[in-house]
N, C-alpha and C. Protein backbone atom coordinates (compact mmCIF):
# COMPACT_ATOMS: atom_id res chain seq x y z
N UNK A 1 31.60 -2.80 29.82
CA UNK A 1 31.14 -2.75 28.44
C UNK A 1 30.18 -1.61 28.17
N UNK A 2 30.10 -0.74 29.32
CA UNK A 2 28.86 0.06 28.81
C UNK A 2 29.48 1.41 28.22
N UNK A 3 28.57 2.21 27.43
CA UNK A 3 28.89 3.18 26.63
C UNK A 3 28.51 4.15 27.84
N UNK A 4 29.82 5.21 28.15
CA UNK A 4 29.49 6.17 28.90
C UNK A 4 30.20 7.81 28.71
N UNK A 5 30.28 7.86 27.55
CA UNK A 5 30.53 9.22 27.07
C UNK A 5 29.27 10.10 27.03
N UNK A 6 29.76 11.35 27.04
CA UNK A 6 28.73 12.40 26.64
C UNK A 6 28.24 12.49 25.81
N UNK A 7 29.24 12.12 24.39
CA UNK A 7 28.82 12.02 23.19
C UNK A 7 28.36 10.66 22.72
N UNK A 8 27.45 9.89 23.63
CA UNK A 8 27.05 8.99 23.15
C UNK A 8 25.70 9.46 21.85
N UNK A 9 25.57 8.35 21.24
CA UNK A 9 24.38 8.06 20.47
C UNK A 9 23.04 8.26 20.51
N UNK A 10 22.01 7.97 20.48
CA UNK A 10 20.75 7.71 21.04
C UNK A 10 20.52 7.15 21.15
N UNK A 11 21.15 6.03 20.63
CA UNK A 11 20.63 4.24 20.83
C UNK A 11 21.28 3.80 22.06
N UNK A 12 22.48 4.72 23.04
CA UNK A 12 23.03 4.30 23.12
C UNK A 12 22.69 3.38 24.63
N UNK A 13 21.62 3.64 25.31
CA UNK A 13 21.14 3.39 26.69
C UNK A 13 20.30 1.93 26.10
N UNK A 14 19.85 1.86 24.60
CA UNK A 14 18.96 0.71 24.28
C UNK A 14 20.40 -0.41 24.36
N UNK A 15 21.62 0.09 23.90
CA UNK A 15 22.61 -1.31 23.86
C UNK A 15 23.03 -1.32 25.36
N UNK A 16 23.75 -0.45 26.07
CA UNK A 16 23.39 -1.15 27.38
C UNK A 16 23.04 -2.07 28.10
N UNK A 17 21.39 -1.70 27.91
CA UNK A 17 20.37 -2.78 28.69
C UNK A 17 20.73 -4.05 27.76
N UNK A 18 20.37 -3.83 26.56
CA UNK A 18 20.45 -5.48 25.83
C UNK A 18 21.97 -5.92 26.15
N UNK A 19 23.23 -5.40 26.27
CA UNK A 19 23.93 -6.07 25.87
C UNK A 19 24.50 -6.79 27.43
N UNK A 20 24.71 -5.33 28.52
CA UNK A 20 24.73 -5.44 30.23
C UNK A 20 23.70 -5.67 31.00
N UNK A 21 22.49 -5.24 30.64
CA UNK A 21 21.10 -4.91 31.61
C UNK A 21 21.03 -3.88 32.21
N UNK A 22 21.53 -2.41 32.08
CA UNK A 22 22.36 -1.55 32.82
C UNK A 22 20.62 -0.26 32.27
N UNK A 23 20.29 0.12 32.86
CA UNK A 23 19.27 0.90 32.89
C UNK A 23 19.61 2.30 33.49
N UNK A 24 19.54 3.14 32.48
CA UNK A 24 20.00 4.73 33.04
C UNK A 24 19.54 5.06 34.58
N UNK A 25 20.30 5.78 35.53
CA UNK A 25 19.68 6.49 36.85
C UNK A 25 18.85 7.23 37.00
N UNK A 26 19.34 8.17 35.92
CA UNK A 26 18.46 9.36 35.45
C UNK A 26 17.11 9.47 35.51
N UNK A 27 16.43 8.19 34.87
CA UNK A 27 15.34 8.21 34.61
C UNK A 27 14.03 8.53 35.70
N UNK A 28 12.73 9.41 35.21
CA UNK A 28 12.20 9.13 35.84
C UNK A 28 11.15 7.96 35.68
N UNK A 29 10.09 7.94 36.30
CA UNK A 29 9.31 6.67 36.06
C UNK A 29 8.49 6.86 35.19
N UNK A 30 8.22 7.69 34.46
CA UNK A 30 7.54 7.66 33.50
C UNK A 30 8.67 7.29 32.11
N UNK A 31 9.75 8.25 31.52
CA UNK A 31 10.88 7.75 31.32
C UNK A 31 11.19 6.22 30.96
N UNK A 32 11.18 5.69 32.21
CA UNK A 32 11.93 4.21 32.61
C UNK A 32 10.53 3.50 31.73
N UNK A 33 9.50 3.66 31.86
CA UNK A 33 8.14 3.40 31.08
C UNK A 33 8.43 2.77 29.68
N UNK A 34 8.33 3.90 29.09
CA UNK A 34 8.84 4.65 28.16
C UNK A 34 9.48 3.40 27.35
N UNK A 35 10.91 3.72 28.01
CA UNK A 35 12.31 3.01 27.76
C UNK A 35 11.79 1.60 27.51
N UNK A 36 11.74 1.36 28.28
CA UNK A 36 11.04 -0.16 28.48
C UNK A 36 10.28 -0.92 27.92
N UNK A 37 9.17 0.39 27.16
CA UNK A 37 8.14 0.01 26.11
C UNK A 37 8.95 0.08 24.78
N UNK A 38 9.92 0.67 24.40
CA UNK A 38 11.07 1.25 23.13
C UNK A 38 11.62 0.25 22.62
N UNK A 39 12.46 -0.35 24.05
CA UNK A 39 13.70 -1.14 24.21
C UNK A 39 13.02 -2.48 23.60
N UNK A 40 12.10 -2.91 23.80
CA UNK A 40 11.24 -3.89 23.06
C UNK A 40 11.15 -4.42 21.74
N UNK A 41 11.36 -3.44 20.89
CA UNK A 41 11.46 -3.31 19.58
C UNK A 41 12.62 -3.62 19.00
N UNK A 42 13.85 -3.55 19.98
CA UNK A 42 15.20 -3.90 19.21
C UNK A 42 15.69 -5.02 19.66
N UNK A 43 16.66 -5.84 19.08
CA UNK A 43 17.60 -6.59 19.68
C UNK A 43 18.63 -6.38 19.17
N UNK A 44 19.87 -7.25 19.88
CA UNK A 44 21.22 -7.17 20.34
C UNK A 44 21.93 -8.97 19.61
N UNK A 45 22.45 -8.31 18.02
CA UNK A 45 23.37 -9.46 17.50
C UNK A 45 24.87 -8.74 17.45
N UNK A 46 25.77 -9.00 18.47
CA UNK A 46 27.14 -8.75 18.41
C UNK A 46 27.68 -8.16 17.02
N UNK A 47 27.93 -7.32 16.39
CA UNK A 47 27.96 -6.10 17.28
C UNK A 47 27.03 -5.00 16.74
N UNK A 48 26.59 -5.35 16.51
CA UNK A 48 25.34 -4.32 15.89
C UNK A 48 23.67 -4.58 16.62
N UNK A 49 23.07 -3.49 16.62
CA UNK A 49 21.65 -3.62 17.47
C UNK A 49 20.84 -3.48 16.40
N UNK A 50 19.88 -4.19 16.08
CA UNK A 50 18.91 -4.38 15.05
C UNK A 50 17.34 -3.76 15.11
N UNK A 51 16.31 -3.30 14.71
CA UNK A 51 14.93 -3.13 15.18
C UNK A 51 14.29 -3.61 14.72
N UNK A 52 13.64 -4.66 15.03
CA UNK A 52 12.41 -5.45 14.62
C UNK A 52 11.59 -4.49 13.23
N UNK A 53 11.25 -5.11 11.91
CA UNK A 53 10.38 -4.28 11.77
C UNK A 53 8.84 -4.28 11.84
N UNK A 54 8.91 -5.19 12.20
CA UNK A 54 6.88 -5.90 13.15
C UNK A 54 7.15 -6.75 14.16
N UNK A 55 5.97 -7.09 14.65
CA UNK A 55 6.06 -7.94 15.73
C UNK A 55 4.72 -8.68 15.76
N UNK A 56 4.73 -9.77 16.23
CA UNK A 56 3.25 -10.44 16.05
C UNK A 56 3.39 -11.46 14.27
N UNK A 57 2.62 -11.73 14.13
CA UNK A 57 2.41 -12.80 13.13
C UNK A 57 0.96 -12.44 12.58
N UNK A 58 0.98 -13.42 11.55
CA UNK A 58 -0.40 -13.28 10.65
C UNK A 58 -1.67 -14.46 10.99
N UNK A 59 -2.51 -14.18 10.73
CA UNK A 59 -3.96 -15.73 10.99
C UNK A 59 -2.97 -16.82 10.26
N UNK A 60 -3.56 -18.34 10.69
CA UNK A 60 -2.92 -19.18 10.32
C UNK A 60 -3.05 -19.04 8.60
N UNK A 61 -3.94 -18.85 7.91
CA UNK A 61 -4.19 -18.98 6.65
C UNK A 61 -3.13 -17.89 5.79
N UNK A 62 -3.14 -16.91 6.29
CA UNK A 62 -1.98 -15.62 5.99
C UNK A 62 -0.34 -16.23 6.31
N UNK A 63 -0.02 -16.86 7.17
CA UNK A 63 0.90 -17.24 7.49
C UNK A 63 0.93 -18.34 6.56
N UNK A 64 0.40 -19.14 6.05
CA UNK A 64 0.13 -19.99 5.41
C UNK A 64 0.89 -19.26 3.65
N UNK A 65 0.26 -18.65 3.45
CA UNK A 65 0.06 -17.68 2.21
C UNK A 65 1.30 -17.86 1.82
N UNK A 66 1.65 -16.92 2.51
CA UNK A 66 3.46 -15.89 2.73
C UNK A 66 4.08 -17.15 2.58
N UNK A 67 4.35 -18.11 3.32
CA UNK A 67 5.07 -19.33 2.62
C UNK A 67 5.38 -20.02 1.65
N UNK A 68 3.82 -20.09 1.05
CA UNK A 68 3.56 -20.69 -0.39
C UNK A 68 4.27 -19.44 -1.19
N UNK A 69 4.09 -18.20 -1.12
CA UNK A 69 4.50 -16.97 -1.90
C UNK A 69 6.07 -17.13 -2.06
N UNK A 70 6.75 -17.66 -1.11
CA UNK A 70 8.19 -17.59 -1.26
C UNK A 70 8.55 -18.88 -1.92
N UNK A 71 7.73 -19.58 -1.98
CA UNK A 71 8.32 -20.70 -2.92
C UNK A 71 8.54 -22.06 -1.96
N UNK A 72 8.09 -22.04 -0.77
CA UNK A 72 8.43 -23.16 0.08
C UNK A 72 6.68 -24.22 -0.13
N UNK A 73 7.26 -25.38 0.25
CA UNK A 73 5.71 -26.04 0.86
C UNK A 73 6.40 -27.42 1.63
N UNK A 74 5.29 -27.86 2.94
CA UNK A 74 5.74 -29.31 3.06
C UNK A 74 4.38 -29.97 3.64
N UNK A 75 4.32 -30.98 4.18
CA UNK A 75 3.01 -31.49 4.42
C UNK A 75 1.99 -30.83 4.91
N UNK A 76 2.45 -29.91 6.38
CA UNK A 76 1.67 -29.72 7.51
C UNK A 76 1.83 -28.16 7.56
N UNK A 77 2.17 -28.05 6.04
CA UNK A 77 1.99 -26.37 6.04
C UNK A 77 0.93 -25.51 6.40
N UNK A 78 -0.34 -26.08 6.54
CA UNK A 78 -1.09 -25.36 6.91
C UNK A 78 -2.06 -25.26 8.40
N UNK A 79 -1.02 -26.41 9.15
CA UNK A 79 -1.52 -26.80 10.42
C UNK A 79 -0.32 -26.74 10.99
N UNK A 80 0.71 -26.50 10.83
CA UNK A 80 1.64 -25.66 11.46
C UNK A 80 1.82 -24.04 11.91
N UNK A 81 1.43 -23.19 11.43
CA UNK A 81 1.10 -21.98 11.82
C UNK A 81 0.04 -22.14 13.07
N UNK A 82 -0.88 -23.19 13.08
CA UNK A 82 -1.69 -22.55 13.63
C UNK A 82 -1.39 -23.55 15.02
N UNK A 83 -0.74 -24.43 14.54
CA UNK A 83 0.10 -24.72 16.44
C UNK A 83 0.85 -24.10 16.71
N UNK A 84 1.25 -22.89 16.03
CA UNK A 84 2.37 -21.79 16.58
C UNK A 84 1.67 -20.88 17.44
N UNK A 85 0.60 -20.75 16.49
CA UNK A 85 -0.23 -19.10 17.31
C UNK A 85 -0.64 -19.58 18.01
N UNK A 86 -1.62 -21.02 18.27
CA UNK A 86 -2.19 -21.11 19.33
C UNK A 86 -1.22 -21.31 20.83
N UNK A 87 0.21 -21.59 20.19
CA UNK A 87 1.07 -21.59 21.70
C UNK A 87 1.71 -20.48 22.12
N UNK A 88 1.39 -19.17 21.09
CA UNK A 88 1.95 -18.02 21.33
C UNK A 88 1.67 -17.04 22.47
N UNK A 89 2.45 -16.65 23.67
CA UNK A 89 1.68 -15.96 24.37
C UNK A 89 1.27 -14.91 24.41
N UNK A 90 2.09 -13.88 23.49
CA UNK A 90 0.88 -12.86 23.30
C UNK A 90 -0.19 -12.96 22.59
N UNK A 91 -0.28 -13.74 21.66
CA UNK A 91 -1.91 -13.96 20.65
C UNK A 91 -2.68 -14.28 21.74
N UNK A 92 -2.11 -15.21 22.56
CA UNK A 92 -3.47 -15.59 24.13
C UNK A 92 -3.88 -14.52 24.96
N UNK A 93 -2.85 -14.02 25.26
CA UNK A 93 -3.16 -12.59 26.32
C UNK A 93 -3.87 -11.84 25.39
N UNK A 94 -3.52 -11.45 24.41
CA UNK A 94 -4.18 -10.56 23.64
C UNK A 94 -5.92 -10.71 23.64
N UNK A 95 -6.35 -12.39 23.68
CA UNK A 95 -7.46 -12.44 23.13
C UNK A 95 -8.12 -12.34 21.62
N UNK A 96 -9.13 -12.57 21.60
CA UNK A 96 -9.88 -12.33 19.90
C UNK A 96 -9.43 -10.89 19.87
N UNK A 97 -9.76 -10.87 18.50
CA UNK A 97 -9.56 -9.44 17.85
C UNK A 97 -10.87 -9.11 17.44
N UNK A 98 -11.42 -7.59 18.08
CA UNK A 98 -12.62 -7.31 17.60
C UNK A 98 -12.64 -6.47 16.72
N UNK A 99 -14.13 -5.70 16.36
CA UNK A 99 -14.70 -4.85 15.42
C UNK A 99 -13.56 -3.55 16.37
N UNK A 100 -13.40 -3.25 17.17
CA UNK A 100 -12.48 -2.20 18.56
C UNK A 100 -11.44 -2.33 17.43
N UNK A 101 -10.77 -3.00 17.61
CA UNK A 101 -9.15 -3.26 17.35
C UNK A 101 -9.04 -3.57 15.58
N UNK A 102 -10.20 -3.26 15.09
CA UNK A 102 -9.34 -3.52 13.36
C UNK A 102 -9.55 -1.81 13.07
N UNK A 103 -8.94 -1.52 12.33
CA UNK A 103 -8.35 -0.41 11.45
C UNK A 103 -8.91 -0.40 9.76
N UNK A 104 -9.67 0.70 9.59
CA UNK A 104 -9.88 0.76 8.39
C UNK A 104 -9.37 0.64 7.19
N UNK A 105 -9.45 -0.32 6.34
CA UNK A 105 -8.49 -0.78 5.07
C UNK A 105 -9.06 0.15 4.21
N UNK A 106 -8.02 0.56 3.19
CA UNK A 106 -8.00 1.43 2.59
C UNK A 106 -7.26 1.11 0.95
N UNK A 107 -7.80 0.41 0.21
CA UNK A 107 -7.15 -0.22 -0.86
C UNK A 107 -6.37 0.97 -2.18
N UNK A 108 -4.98 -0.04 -2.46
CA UNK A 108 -4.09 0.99 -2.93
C UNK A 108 -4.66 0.57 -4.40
N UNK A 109 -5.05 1.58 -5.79
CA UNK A 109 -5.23 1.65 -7.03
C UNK A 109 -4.09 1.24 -7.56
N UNK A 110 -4.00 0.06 -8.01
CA UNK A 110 -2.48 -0.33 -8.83
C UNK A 110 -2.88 0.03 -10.28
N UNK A 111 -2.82 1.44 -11.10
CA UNK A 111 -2.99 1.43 -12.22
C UNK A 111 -1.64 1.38 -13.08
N UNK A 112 -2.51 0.60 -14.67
CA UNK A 112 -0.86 0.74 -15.24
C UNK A 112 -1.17 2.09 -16.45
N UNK A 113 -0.22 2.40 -16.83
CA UNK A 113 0.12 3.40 -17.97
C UNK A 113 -1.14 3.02 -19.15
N UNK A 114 -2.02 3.81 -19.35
CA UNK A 114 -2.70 3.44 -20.78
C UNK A 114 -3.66 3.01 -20.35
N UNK A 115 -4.05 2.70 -19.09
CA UNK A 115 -5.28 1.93 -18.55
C UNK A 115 -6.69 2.68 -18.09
N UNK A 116 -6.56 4.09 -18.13
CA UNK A 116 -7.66 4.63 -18.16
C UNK A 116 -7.53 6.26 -18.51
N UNK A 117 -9.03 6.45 -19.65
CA UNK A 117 -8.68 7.53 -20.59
C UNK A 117 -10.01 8.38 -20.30
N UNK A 118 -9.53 9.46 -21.09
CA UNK A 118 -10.98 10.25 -20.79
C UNK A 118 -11.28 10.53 -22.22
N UNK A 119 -12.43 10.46 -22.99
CA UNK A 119 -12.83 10.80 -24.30
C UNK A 119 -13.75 11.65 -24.59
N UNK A 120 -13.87 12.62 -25.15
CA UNK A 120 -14.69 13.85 -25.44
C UNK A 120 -14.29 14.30 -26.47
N UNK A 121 -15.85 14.84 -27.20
CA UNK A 121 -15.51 15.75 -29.03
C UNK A 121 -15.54 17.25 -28.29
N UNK A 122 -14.97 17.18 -29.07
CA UNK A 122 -14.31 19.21 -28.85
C UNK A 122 -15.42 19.83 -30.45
N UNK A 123 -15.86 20.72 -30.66
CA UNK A 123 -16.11 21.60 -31.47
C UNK A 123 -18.07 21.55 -31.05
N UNK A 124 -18.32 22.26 -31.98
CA UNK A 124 -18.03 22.22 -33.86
C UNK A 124 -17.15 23.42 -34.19
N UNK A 125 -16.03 23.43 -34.89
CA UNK A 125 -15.16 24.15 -35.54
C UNK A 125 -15.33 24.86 -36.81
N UNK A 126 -15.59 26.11 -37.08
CA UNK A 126 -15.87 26.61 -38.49
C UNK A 126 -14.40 27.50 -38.49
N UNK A 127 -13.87 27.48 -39.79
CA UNK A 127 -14.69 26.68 -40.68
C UNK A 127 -13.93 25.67 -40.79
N UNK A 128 -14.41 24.28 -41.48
CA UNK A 128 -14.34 23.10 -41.77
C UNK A 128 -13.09 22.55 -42.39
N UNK A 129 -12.25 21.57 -41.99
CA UNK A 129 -10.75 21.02 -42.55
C UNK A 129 -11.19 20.16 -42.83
N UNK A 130 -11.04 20.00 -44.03
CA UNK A 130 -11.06 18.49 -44.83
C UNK A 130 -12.54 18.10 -44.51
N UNK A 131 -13.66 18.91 -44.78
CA UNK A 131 -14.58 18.13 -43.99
C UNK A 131 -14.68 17.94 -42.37
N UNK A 132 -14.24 18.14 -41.52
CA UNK A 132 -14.21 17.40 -40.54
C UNK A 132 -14.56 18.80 -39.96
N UNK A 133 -15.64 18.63 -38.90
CA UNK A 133 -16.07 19.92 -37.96
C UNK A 133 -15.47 19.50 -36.53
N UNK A 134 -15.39 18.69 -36.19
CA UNK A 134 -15.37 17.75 -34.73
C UNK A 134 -13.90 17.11 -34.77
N UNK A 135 -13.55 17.46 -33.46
CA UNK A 135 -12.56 16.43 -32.83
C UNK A 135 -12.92 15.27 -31.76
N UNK A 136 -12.19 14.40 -31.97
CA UNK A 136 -12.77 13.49 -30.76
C UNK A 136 -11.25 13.25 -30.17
N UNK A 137 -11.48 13.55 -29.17
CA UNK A 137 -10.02 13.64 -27.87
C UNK A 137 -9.91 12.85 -26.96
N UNK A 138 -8.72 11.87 -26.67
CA UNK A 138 -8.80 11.08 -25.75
C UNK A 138 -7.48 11.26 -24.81
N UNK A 139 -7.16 11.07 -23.50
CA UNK A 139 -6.66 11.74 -23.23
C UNK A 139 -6.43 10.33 -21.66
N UNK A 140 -5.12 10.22 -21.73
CA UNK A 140 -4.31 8.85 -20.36
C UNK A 140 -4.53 9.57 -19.19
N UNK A 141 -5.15 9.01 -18.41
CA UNK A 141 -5.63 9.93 -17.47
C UNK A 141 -3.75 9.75 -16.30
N UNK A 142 -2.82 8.61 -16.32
CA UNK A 142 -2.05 8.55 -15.78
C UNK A 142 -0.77 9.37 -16.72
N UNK A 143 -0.45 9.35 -17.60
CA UNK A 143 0.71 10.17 -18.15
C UNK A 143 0.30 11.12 -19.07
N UNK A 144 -0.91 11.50 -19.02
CA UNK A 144 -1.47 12.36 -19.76
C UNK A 144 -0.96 12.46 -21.55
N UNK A 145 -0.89 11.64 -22.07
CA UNK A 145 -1.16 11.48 -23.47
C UNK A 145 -2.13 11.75 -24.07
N UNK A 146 -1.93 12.05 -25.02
CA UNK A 146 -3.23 12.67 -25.93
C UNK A 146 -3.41 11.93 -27.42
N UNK A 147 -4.68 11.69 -27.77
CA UNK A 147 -4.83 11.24 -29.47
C UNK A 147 -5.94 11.78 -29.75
N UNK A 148 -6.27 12.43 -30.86
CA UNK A 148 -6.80 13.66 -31.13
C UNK A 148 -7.42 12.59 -32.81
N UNK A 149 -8.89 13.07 -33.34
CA UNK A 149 -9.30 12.08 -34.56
C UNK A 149 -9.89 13.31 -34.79
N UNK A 150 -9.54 13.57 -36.07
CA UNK A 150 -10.68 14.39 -36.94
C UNK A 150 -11.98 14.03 -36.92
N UNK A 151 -13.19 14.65 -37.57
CA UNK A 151 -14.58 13.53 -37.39
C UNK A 151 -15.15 15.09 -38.31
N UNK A 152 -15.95 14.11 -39.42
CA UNK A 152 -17.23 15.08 -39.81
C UNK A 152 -18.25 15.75 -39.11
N UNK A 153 -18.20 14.35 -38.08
CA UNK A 153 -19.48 14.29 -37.23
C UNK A 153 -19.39 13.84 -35.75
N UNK A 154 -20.28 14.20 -34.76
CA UNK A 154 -20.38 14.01 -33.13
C UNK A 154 -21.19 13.10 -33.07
N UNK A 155 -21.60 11.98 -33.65
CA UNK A 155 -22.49 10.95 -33.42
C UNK A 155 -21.48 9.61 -33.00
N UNK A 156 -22.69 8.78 -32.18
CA UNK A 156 -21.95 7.69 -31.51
C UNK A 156 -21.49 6.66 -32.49
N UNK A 157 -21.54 6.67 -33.73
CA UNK A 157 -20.71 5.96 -34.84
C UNK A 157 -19.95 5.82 -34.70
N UNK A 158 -19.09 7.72 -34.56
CA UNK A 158 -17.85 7.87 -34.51
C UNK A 158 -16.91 7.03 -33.65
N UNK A 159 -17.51 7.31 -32.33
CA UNK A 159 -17.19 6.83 -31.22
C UNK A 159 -17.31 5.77 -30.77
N UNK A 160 -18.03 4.81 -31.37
CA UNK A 160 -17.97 4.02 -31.41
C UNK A 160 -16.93 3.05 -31.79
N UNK A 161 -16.38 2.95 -33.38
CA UNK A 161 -15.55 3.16 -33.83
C UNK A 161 -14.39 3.08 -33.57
N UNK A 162 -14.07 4.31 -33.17
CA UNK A 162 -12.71 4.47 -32.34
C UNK A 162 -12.96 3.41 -30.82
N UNK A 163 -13.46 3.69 -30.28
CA UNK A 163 -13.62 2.19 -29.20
C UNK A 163 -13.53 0.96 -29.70
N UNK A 164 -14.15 0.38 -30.54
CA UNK A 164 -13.82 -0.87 -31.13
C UNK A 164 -12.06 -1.44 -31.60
N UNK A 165 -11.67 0.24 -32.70
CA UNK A 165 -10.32 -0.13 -33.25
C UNK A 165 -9.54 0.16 -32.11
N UNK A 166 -9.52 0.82 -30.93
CA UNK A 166 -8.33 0.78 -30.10
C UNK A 166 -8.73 -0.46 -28.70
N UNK A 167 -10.07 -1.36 -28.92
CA UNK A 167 -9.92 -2.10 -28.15
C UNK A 167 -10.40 -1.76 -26.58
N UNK A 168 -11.36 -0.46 -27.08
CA UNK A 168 -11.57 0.33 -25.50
C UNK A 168 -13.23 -0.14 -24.71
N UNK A 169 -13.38 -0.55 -22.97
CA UNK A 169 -14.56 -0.59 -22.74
C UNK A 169 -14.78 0.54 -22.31
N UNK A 170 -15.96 0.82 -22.44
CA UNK A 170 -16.85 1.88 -21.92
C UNK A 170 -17.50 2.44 -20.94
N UNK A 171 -16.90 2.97 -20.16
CA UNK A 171 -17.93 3.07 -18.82
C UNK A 171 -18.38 4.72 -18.94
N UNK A 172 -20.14 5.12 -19.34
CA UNK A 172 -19.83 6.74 -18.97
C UNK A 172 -19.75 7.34 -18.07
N UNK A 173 -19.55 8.63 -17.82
CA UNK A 173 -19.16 9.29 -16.74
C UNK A 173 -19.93 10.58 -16.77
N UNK A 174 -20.93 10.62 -16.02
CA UNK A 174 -21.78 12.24 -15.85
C UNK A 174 -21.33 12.97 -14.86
N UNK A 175 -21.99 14.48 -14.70
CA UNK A 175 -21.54 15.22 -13.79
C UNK A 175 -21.98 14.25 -12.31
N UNK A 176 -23.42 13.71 -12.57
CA UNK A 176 -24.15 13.07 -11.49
C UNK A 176 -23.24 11.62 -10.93
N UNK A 177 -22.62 11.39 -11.86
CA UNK A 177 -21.78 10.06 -11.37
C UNK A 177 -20.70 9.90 -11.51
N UNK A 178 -19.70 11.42 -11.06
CA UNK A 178 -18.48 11.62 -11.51
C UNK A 178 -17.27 9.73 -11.32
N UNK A 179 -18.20 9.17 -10.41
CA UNK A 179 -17.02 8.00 -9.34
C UNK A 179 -16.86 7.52 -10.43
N UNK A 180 -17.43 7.19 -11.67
CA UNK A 180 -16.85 6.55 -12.87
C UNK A 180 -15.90 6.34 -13.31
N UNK A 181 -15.04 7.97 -13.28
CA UNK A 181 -14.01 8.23 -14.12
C UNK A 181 -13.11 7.85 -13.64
N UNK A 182 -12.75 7.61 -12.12
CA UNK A 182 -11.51 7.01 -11.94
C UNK A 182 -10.86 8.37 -11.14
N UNK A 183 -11.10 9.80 -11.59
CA UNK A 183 -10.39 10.41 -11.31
C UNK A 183 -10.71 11.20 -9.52
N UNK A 184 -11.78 11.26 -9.24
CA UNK A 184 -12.67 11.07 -8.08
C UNK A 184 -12.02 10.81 -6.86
């Protein structure tokens, strides 16, 4: 059953072992290492070879989660995970997990469309349209849209105003505290 052309695959020494146990000659021992550490990752469902795409499991409470998330529940849902892990043998060999072994989280910004703007008056403009010297400019910081308001005037009336009728909160943003804006 084993694949022994020239023109084999690359996978093709991983089906081999899973399917015969048949481990290249070739190899050296570092190689065979290697292989061994690789070959781990896949298994062997007739006739196709599959690759894990994780390995290991979640804390009982996470494991817990993911269940409820798919729509399942039954009594001992939440004391079942954790007679799994505790009989698992790599979670034992492994040991606790320390401050060593965690990895810095790094949280992803889920923004939506329209959800954060930048607002600033542009002028004073001479000479004067309709009255109005000042623009007040706001501007989607994600699809870059623009709405543009005439204004007589640069006072926080204005601006005010326009925050109220479009429903907007306020956070300001100085040179000194750029992290405000979002854009940072």
């Amino acid at each position: 059953m084993a694949i022994t052309s020239n023109t084999a695959p690359w996978y093709a020494d991983f089906v081999n072992y899973k399917v015969c146990g048949e481990v290249p000659d070739e190899m050296d021992p570092y190689r065979k290492k290697k292989f061994f550490r690789e070959v781990n990752h896949y298994f062997w469902d007739e006739p196709y070879l599959y690759k894990r795409a994780y390995d290991g499991h979640f804390a009982t409470f996470k494991a817990a989660q993911k269940v409820l998330q798919a729509g399942l529940w039954w009594p001992i849902l939440f004391k079942a995970p954790h007679g799994f892990i505790t009989k698992c043998d790599a979670c034992q060999r492994m040991g606790n997990i320390t401050r060593r072994n965690e990895m810095p989280r790094n949280p992803i910004l889920e923004v939506e469309i329209f959800d954060f703007w930048g607002i600033d008056f542009m002028g004073p403009f001479n000479p004067p349209s309709n009255g109005n010297v000042y623009i007040l400019v706001a501007a989607d910081y994600i699809s870059k849209w623009v709405e543009a308001i005439a204004s007589p005037t640069n006072d926080y009336k204005v601006f005010k105003s326009m925050l109220r009728k479009y429903g907007v909160k306020h956070k300001v943003s100085t040179a000194y505290h750029p992290q405000t804006s979002g854009q940072v």
